[in-house]
N, C-alpha and C. Protein backbone atom coordinates (compact mmCIF):
# COMPACT_ATOMS: atom_id res chain seq x y z
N UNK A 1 22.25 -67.65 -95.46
CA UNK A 1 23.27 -67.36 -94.51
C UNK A 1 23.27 -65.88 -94.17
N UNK A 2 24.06 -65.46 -93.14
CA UNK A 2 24.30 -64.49 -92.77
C UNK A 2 25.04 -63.44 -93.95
N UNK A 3 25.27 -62.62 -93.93
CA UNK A 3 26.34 -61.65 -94.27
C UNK A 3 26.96 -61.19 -93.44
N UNK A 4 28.28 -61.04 -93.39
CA UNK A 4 29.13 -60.35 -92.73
C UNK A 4 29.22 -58.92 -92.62
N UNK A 5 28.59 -57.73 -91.77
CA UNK A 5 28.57 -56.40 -91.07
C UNK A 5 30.00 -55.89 -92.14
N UNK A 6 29.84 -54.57 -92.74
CA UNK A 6 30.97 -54.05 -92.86
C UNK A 6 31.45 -53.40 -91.80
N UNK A 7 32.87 -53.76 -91.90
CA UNK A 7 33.41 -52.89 -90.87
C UNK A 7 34.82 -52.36 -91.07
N UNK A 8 35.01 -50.80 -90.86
CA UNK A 8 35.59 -49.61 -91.49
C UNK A 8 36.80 -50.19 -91.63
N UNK A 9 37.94 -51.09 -90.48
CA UNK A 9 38.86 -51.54 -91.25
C UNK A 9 39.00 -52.71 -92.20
N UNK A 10 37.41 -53.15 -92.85
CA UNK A 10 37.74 -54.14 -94.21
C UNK A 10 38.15 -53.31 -95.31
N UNK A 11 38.10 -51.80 -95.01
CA UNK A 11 38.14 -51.09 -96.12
C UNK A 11 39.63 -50.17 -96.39
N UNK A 12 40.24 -50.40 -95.07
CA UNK A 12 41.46 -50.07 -95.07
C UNK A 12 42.66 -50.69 -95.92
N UNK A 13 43.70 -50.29 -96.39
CA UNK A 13 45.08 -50.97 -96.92
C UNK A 13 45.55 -51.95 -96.14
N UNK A 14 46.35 -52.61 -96.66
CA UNK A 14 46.98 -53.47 -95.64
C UNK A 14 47.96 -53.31 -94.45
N UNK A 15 48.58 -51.55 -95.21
CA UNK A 15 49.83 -50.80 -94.49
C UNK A 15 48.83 -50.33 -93.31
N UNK A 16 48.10 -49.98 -93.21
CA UNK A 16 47.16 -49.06 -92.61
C UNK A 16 46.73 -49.94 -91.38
N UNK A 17 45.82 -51.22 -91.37
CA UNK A 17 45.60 -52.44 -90.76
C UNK A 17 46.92 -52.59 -89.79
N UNK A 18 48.46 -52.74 -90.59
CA UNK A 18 49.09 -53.20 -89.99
C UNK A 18 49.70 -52.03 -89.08
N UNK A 19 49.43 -50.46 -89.31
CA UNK A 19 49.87 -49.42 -88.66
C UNK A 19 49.30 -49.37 -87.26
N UNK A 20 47.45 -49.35 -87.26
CA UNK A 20 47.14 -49.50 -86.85
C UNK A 20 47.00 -50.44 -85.52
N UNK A 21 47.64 -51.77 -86.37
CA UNK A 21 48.10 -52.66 -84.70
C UNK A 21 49.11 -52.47 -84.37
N UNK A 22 49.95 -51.48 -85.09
CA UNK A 22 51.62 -51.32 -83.95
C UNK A 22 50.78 -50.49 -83.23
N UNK A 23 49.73 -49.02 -83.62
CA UNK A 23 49.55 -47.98 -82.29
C UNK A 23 49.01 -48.94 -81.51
N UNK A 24 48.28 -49.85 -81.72
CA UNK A 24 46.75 -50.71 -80.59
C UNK A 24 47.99 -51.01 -79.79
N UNK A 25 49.20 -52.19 -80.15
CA UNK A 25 50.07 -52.63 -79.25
C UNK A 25 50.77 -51.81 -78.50
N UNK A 26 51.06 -50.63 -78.91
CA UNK A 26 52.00 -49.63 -78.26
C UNK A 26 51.24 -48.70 -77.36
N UNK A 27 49.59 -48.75 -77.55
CA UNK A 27 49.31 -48.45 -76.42
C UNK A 27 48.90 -49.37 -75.52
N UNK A 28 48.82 -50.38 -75.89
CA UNK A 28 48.42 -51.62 -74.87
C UNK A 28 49.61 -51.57 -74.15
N UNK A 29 50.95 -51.38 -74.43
CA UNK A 29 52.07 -51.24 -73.77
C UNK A 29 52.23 -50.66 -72.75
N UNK A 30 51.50 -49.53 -72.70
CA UNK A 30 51.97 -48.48 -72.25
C UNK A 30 50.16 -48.11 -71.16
N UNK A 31 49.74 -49.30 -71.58
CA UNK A 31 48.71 -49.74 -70.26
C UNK A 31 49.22 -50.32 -69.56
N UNK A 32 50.22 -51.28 -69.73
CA UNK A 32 50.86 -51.98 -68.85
C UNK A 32 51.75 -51.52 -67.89
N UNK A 33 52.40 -50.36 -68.78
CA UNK A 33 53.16 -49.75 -68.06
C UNK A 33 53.44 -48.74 -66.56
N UNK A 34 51.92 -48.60 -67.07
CA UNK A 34 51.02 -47.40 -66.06
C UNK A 34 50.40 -48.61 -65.10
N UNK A 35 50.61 -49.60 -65.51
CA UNK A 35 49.21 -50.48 -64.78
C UNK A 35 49.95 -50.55 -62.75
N UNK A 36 51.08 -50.06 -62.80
CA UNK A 36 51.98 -50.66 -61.14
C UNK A 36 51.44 -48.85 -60.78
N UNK A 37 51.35 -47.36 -61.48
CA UNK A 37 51.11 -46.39 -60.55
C UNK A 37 49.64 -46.50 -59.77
N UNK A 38 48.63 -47.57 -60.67
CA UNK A 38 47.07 -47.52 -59.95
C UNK A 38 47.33 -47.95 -58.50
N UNK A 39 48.39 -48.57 -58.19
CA UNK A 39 48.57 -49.11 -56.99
C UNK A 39 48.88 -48.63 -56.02
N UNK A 40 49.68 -47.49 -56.63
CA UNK A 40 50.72 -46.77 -55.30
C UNK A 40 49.92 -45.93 -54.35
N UNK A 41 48.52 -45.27 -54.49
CA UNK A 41 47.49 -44.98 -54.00
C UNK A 41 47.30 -45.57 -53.13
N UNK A 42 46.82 -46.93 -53.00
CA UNK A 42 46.27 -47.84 -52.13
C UNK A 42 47.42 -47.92 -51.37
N UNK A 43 48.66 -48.60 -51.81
CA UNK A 43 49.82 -48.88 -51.17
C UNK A 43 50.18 -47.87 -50.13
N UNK A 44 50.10 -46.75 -50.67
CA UNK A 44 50.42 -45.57 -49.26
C UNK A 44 49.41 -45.04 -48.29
N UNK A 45 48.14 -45.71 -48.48
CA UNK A 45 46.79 -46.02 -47.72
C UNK A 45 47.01 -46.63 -46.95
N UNK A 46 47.08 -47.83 -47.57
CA UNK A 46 47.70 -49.17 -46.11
C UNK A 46 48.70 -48.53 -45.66
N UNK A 47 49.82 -48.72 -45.79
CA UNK A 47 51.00 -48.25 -45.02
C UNK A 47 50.41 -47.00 -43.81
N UNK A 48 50.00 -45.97 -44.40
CA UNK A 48 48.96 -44.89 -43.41
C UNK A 48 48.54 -45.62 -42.16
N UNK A 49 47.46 -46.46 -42.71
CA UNK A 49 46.65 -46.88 -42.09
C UNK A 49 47.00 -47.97 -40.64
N UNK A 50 48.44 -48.67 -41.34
CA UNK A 50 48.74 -50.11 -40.43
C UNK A 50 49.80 -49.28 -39.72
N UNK A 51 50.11 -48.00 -39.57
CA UNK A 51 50.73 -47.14 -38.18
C UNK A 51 52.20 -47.33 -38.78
N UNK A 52 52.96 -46.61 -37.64
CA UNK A 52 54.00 -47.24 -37.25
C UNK A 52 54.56 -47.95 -36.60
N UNK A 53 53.77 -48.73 -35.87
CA UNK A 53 54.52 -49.57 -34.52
C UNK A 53 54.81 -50.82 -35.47
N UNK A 54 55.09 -51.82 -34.78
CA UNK A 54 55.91 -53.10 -35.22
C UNK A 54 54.62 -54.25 -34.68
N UNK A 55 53.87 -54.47 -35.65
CA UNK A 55 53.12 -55.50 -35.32
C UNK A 55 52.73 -56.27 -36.51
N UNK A 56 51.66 -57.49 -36.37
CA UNK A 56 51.62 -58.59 -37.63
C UNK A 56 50.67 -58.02 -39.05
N UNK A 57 49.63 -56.73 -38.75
CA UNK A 57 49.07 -56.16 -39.64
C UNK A 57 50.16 -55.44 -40.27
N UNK A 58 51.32 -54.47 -39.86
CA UNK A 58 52.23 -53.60 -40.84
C UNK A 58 52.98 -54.63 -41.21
N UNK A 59 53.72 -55.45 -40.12
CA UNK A 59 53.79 -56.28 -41.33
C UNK A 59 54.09 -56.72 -42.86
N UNK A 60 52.74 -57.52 -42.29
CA UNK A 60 52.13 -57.73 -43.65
C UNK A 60 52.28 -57.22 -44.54
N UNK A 61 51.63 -55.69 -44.41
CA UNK A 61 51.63 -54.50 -45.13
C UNK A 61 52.62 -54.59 -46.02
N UNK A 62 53.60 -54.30 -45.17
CA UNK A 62 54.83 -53.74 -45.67
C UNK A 62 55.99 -54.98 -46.78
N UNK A 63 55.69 -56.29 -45.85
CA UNK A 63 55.96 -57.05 -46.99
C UNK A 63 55.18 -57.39 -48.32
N UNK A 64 54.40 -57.38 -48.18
CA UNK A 64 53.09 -57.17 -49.69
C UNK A 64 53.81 -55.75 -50.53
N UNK A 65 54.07 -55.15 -49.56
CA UNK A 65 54.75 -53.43 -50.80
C UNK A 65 55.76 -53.84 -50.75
N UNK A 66 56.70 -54.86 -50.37
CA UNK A 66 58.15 -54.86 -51.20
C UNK A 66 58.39 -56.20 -52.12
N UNK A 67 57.59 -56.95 -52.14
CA UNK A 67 57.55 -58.29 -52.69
C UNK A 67 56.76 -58.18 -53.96
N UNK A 68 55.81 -57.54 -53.75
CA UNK A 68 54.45 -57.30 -55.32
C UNK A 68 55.79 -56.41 -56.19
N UNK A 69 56.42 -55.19 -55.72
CA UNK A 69 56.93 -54.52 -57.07
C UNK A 69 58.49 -55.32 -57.31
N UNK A 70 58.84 -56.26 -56.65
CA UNK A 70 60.21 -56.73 -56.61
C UNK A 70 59.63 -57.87 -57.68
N UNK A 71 58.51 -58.81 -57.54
CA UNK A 71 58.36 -59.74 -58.45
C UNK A 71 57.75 -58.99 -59.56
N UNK A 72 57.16 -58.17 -59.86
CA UNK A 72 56.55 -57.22 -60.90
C UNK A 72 58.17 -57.23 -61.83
N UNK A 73 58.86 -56.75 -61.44
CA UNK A 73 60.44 -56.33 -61.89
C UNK A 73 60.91 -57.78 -62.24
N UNK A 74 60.99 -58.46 -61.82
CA UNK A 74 61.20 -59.65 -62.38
C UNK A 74 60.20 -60.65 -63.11
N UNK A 75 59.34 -60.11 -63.17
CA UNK A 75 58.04 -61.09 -64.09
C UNK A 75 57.69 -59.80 -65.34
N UNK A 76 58.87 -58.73 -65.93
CA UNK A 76 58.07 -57.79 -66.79
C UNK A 76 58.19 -58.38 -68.24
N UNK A 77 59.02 -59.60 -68.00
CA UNK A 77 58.86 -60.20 -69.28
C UNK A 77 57.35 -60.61 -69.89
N UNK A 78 56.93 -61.54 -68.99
CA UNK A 78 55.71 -62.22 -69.02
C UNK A 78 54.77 -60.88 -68.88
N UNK A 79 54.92 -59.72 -68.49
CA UNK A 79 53.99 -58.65 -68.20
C UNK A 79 53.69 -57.98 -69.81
N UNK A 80 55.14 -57.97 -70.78
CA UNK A 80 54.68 -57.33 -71.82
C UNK A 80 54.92 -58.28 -72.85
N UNK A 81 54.67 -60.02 -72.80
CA UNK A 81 54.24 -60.56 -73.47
C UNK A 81 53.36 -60.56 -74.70
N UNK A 82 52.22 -60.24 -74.21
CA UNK A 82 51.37 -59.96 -75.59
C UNK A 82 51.56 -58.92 -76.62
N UNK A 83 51.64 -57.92 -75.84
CA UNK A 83 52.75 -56.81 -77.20
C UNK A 83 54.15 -56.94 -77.62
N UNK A 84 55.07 -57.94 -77.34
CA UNK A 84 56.25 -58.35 -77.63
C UNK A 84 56.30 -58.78 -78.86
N UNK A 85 55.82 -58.65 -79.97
CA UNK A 85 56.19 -59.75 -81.24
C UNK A 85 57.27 -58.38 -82.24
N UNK A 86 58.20 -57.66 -81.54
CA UNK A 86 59.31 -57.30 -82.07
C UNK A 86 59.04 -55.83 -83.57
N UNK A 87 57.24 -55.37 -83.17
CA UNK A 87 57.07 -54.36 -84.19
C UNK A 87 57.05 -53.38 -83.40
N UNK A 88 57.01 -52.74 -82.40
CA UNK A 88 57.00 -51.57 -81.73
C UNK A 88 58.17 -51.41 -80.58
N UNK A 89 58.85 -50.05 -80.61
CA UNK A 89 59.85 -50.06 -79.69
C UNK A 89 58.66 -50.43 -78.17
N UNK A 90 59.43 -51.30 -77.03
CA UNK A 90 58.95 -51.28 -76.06
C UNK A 90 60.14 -50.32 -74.86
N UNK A 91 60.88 -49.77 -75.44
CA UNK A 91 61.84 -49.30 -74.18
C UNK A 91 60.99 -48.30 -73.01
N UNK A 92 60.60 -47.62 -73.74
CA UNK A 92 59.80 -46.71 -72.71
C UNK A 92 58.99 -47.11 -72.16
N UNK A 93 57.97 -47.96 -72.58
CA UNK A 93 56.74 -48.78 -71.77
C UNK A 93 57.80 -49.58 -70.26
N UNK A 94 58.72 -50.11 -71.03
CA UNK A 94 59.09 -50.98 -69.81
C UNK A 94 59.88 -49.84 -68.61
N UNK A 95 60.98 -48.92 -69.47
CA UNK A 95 61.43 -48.03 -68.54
C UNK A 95 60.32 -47.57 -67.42
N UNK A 96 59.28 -46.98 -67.75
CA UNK A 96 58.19 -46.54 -67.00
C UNK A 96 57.46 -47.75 -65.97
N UNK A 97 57.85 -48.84 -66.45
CA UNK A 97 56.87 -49.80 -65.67
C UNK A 97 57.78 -50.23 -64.31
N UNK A 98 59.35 -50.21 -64.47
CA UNK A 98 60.32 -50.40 -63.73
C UNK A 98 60.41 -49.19 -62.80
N UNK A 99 60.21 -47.51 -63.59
CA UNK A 99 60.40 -46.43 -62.78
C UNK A 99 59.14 -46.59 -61.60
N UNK A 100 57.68 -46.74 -61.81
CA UNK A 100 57.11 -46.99 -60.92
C UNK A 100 56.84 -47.86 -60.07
N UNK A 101 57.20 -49.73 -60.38
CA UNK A 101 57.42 -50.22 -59.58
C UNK A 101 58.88 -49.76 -58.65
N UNK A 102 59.58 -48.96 -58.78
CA UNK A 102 61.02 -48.62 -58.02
C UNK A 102 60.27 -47.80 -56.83
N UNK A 103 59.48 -46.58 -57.92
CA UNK A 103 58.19 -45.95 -56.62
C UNK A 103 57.33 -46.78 -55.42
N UNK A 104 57.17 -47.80 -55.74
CA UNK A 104 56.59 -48.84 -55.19
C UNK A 104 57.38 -49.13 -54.27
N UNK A 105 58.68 -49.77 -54.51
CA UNK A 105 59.61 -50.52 -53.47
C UNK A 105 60.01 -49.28 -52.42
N UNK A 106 60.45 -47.70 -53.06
CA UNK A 106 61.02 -47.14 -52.44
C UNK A 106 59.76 -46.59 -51.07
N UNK A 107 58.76 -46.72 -51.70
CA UNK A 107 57.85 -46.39 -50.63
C UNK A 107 57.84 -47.65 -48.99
N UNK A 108 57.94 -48.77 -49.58
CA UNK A 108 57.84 -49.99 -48.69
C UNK A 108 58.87 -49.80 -48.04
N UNK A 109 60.51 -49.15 -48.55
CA UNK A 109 61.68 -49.03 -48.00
C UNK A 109 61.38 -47.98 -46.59
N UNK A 110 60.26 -46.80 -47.25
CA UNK A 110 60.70 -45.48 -46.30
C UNK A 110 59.68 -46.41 -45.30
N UNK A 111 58.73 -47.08 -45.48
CA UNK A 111 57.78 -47.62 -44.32
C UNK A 111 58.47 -48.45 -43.39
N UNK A 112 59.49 -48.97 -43.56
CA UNK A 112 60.44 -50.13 -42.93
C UNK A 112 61.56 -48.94 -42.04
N UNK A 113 61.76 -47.94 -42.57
CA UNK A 113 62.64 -46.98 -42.08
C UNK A 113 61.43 -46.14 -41.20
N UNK A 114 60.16 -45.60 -41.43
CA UNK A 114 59.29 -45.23 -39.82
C UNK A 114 59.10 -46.33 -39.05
N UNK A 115 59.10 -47.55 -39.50
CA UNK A 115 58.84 -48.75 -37.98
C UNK A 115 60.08 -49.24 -37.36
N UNK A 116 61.25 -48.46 -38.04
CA UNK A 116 62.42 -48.74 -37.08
C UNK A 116 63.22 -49.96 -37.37
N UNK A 117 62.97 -50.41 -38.30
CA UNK A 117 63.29 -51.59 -38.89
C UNK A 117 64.59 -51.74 -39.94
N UNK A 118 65.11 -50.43 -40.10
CA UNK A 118 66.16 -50.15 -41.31
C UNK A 118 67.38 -49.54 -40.53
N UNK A 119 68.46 -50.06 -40.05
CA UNK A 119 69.87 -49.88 -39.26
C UNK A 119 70.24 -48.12 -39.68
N UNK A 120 69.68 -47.17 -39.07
CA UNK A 120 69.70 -45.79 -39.97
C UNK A 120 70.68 -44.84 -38.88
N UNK A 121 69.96 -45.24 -37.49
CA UNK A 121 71.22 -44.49 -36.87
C UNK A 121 72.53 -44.99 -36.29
N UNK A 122 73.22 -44.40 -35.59
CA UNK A 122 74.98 -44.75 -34.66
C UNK A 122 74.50 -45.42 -33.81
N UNK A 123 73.70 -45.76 -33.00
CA UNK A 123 72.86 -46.72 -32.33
C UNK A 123 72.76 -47.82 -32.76
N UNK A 124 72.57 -47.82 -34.40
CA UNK A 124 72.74 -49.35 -34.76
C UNK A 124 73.65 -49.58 -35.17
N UNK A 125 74.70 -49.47 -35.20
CA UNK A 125 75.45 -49.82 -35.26
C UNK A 125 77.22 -49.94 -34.30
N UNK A 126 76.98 -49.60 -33.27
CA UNK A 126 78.03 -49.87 -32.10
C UNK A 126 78.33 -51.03 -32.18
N UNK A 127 77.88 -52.07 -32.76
CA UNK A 127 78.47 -53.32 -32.48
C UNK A 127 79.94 -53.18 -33.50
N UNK A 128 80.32 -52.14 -34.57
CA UNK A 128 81.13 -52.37 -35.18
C UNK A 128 81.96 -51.74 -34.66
N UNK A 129 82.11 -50.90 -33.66
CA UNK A 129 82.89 -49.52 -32.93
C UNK A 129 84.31 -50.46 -32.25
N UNK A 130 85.36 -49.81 -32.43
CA UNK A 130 86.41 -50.99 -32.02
C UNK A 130 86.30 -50.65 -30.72
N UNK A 131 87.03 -51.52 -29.90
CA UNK A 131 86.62 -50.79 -28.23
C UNK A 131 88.17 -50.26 -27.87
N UNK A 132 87.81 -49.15 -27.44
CA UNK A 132 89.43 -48.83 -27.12
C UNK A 132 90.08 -50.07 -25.78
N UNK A 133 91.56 -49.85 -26.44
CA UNK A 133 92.66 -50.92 -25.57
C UNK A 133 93.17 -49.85 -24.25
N UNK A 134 92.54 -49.87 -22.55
CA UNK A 134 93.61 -49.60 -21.79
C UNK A 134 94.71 -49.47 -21.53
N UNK A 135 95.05 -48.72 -21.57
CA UNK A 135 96.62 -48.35 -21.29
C UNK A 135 97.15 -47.92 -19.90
N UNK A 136 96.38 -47.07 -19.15
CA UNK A 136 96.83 -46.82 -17.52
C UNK A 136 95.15 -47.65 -16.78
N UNK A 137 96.39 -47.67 -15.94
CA UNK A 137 95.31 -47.90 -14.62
C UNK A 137 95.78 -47.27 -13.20
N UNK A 138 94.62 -47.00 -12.60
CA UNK A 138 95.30 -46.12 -11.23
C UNK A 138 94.54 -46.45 -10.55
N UNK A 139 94.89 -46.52 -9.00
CA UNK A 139 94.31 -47.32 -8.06
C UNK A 139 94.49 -46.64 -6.79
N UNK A 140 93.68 -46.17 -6.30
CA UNK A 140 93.42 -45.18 -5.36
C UNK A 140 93.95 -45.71 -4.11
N UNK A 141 94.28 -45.05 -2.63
CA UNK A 141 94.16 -45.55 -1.47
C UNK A 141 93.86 -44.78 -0.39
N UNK A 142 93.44 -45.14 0.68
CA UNK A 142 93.01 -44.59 1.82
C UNK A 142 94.28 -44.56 2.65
């Protein structure tokens, strides 16, 4: 038969082994965490790229950048699943994964606010303006 390769952690403690997989998990964490800024690059590429006017490419665009970090935020359970088994703080991994998907959404927000699409000025809103009530009327004659 074979022999089994030594390898440096058969030779470790058990404390050591098990130290060792809180750092592996806590940085696997904190891959995850980082894993929504690789995006924001591209994300403000497209947006660049698909203009400002109001057509079916921005769009797109623009709903893909507010829907990917909105379900990201709601799927971060399932996101830090595999490092979840309750030995390493995860607060910061997730804080960070939420702070940059927020980067994410807030970017899709300001893109919806250059295509004119976000109620920002007094223009959009006159429909709430009460209309003033007449009170005189005057009526001219020849």
């Amino acid at each position: 038969g074979m022999n089994k390769p030594f390898v440096e952690s058969d030779a470790l403690p058990n404390s050591k082994k098990l130290k060792n997989a809180a750092e592996l998990k806590k940085r696997r964490a904190m891959e995850i965490a980082y894993s929504p800024g690789k995006n924001l690059f591209m994300q403000a590429f497209l947006a660049w790229m698909s203009g400002s006017g109001i057509n079916i490419f921005s769009i797109m665009i623009t709903g893909m950048a507010l829907f990917t970090p909105a379900k990201s935020i709601m799927n971060m359970k399932n996101a830090f699943s595999k490092v979840d088994d309750g030995s390493a703080d995860l607060t910061m991994p997730k804080l960070i994964f939420i702070a940059l998907n927020l980067v994410g959404l807030g970017m899709a927000v300001y893109k919806l606010g250059s295509m004119g699409l976000l109620p920002l000025t007094s223009a959009d809103w006159t429909t709430l303006l009460v209309e003033k009530e007449i009170v005189e009327v005057s009526a001219g004659s020849l």
